[in-house]
C-alpha atoms as a PDB file:
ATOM      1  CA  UNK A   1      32.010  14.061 -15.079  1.00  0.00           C
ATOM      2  CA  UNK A   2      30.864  16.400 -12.080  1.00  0.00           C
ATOM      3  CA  UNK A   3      34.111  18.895 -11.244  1.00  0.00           C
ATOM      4  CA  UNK A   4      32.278  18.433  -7.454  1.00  0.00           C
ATOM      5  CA  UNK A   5      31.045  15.391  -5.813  1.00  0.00           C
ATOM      6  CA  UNK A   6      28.580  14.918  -2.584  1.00  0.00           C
ATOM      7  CA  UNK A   7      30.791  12.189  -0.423  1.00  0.00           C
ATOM      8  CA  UNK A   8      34.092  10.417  -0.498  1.00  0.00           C
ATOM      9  CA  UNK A   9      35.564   7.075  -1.000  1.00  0.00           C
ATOM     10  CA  UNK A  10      36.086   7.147   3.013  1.00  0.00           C
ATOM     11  CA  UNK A  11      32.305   7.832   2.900  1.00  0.00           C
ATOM     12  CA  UNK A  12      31.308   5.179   1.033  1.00  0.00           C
ATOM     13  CA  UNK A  13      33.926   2.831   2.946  1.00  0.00           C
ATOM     14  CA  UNK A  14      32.470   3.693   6.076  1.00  0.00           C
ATOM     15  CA  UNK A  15      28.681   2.413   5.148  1.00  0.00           C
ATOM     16  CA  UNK A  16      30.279  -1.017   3.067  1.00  0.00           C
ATOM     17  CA  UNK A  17      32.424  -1.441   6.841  1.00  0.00           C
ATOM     18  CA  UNK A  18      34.854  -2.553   4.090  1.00  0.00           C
ATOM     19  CA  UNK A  19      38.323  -0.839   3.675  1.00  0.00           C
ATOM     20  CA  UNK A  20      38.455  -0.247  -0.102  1.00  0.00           C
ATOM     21  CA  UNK A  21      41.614  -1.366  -2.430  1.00  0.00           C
ATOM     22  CA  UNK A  22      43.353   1.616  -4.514  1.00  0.00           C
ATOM     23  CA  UNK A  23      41.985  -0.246  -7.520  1.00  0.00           C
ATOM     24  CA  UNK A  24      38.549   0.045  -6.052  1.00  0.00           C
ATOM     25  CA  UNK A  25      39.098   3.464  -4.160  1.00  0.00           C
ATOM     26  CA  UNK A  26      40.044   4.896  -7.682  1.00  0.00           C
ATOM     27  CA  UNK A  27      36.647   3.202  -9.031  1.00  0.00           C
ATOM     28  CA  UNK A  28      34.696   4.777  -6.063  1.00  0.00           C
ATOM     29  CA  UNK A  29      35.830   7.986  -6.884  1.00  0.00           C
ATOM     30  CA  UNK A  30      34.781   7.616 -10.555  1.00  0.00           C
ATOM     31  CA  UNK A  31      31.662   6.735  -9.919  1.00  0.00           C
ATOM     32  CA  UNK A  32      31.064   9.443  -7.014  1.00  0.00           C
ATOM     33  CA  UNK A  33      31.608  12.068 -10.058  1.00  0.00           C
ATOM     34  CA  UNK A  34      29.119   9.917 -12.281  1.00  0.00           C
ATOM     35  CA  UNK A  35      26.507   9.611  -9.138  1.00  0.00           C
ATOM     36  CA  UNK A  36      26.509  13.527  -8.899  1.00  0.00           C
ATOM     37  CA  UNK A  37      25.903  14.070 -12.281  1.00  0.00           C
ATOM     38  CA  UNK A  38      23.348  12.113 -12.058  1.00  0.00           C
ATOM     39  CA  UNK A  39      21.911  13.613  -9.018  1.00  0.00           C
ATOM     40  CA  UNK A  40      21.798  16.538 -10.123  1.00  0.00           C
ATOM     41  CA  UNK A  41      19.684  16.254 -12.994  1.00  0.00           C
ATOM     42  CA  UNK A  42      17.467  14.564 -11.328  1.00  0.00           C
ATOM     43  CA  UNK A  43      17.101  17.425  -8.645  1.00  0.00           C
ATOM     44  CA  UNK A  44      20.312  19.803  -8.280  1.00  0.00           C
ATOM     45  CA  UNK A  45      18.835  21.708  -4.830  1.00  0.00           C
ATOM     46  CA  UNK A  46      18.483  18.445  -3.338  1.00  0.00           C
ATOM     47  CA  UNK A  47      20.088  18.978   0.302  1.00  0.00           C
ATOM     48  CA  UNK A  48      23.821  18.580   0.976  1.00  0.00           C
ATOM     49  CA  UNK A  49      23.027  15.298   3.187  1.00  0.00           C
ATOM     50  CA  UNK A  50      20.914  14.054   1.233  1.00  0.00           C
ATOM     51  CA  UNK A  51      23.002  14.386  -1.851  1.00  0.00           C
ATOM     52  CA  UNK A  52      25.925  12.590   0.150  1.00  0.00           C
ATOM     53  CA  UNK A  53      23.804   9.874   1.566  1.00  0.00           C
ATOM     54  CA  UNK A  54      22.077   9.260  -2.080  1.00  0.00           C
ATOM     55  CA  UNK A  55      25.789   9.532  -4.054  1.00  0.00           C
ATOM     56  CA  UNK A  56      26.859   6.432  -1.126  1.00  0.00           C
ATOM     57  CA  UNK A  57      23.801   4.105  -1.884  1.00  0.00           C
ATOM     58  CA  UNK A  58      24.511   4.588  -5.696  1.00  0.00           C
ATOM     59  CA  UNK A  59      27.998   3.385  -5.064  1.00  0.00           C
ATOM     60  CA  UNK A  60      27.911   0.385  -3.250  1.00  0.00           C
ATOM     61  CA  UNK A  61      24.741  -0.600  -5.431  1.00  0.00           C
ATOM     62  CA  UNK A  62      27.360  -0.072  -8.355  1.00  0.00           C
ATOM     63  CA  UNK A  63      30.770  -1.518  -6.273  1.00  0.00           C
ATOM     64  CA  UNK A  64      28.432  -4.492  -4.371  1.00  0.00           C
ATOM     65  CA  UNK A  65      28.145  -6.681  -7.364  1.00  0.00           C
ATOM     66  CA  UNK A  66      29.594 -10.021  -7.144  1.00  0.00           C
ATOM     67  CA  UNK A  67      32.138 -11.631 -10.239  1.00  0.00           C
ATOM     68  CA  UNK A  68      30.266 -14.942 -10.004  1.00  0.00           C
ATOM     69  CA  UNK A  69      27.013 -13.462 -11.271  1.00  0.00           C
ATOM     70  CA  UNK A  70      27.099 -12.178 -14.938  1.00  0.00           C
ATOM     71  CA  UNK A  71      26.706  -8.626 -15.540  1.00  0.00           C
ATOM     72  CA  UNK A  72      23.309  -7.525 -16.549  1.00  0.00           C
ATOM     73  CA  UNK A  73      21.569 -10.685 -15.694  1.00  0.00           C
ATOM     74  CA  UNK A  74      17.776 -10.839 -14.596  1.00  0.00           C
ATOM     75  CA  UNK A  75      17.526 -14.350 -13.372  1.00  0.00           C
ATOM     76  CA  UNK A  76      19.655 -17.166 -13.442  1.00  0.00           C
ATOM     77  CA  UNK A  77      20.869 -20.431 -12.032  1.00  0.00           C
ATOM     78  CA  UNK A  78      24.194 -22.104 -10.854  1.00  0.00           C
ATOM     79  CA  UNK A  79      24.658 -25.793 -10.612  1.00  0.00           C
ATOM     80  CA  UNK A  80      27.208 -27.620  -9.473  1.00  0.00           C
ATOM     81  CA  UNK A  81      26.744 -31.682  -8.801  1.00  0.00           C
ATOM     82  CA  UNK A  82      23.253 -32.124  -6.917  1.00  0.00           C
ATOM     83  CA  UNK A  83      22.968 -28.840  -5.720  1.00  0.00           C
ATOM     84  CA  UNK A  84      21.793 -25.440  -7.084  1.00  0.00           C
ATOM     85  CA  UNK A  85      21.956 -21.500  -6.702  1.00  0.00           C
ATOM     86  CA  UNK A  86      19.254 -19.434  -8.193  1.00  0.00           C
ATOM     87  CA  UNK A  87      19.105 -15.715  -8.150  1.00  0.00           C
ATOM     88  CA  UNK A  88      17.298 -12.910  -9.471  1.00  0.00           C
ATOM     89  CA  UNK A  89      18.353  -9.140 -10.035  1.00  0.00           C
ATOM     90  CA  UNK A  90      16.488  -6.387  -9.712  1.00  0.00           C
ATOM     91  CA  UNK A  91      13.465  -5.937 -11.497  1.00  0.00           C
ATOM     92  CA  UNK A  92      15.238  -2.883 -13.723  1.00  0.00           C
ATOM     93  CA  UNK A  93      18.358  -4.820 -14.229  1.00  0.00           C
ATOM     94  CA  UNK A  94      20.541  -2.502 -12.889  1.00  0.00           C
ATOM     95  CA  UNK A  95      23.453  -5.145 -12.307  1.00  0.00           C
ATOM     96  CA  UNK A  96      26.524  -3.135 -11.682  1.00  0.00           C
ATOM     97  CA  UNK A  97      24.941   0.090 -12.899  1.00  0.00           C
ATOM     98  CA  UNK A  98      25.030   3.388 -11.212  1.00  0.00           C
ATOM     99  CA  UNK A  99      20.453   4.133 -10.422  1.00  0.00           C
ATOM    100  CA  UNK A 100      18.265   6.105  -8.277  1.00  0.00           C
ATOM    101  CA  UNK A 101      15.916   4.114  -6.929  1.00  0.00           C
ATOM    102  CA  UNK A 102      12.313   5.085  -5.615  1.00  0.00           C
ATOM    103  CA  UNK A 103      13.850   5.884  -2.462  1.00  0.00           C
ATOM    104  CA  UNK A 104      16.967   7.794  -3.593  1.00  0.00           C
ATOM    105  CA  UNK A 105      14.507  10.522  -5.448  1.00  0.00           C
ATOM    106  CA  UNK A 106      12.346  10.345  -2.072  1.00  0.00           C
ATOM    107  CA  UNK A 107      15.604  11.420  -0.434  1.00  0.00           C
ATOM    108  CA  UNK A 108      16.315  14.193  -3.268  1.00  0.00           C
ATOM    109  CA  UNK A 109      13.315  15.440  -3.080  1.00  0.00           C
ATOM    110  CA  UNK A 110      11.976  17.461  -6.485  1.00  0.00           C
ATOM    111  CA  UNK A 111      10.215  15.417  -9.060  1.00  0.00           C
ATOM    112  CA  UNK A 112      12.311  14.871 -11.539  1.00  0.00           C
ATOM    113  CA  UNK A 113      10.670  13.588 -14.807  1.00  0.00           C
ATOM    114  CA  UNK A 114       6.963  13.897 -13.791  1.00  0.00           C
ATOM    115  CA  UNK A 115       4.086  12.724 -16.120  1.00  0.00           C
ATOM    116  CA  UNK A 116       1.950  15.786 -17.236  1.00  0.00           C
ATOM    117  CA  UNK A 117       1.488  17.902 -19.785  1.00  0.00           C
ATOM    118  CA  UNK A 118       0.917  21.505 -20.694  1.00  0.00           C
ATOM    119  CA  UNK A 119       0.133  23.458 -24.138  1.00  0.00           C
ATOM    120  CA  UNK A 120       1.114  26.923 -24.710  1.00  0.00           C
ATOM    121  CA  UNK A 121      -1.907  27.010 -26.825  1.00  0.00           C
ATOM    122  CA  UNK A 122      -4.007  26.591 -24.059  1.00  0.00           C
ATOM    123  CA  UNK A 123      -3.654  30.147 -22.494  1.00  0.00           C
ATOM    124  CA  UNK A 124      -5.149  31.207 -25.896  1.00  0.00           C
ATOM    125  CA  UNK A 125      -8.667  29.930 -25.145  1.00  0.00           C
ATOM    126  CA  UNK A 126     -10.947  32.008 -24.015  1.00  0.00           C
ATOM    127  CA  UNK A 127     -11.883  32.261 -20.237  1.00  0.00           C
ATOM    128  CA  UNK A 128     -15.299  31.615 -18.543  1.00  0.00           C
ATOM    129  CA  UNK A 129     -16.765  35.004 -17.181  1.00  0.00           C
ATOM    130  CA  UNK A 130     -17.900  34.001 -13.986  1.00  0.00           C
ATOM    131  CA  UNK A 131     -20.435  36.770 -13.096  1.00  0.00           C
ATOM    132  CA  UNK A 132     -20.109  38.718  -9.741  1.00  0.00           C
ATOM    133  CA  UNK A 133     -23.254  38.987  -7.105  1.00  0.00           C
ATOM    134  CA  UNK A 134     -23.046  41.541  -5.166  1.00  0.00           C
ATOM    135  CA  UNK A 135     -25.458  40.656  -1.975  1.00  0.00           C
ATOM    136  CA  UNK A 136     -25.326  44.090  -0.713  1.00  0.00           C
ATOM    137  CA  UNK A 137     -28.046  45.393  -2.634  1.00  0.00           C
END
């Protein structure tokens, strides 16, 4: 876990507008050293706000899901006499889990994990000569 983290339970409190148990301030704070871990890897010169504002959005993602829906679930449905409840997770299934989303890395900035690729081997090939013309003569 991170020895430092980017915002505090109070922090995340403050965005829920939810005053936090000790059960679930002592969660909070767990998962504020697992968000900057995770933060920084992704991008560790990310600025100081926006490393507090991302660390809060992982949280309450995390701390905002409810006991009646089953951890890890995609899709499902509740039915009880004539009437139903169906609901669908996010599309990455991040029930409970501790993510950056698109707009979290927006926030951090960097690139993290970009597609690409480079060979070493490449600088070996030789380089086009691309011939001077000198117009002043």
């Amino acid at each position: 876990m991170a020895s430092t983290t980017y915002a505090t339970y109070e922090d995340v409190q403050a965005r829920m507008n939810k005053t936090l148990t000790s059960s679930e301030q002592a969660l909070c704070n767990t998962l504020l050293g697992d968000a900057a871990v995770m933060i920084d890897n992704y991008n560790s010169k990310a600025s100081a706000d926006a490393k507090k504002i991302v660390s809060c959005r992982m949280v309450i993602r995390a701390m905002s899901v409810d006991d009646t829906i089953p951890y890890g679930s995609i899709q499902g449905t509740m039915t009880a006499g004539n009437y139903s409840q169906t609901f669908q997770m996010p599309s990455n299934g991040s029930v409970g889990e501790l993510y950056l989303s698109k707009t979290d890395k927006d926030l951090l900035g960097g690139h993290g994990n970009s597609i690409g690729s480079y060979s070493p081997v490449q600088e070996l090939a030789p380089q086009p000569v691309i011939p001077v013309i000198d117009e002043g003569n």
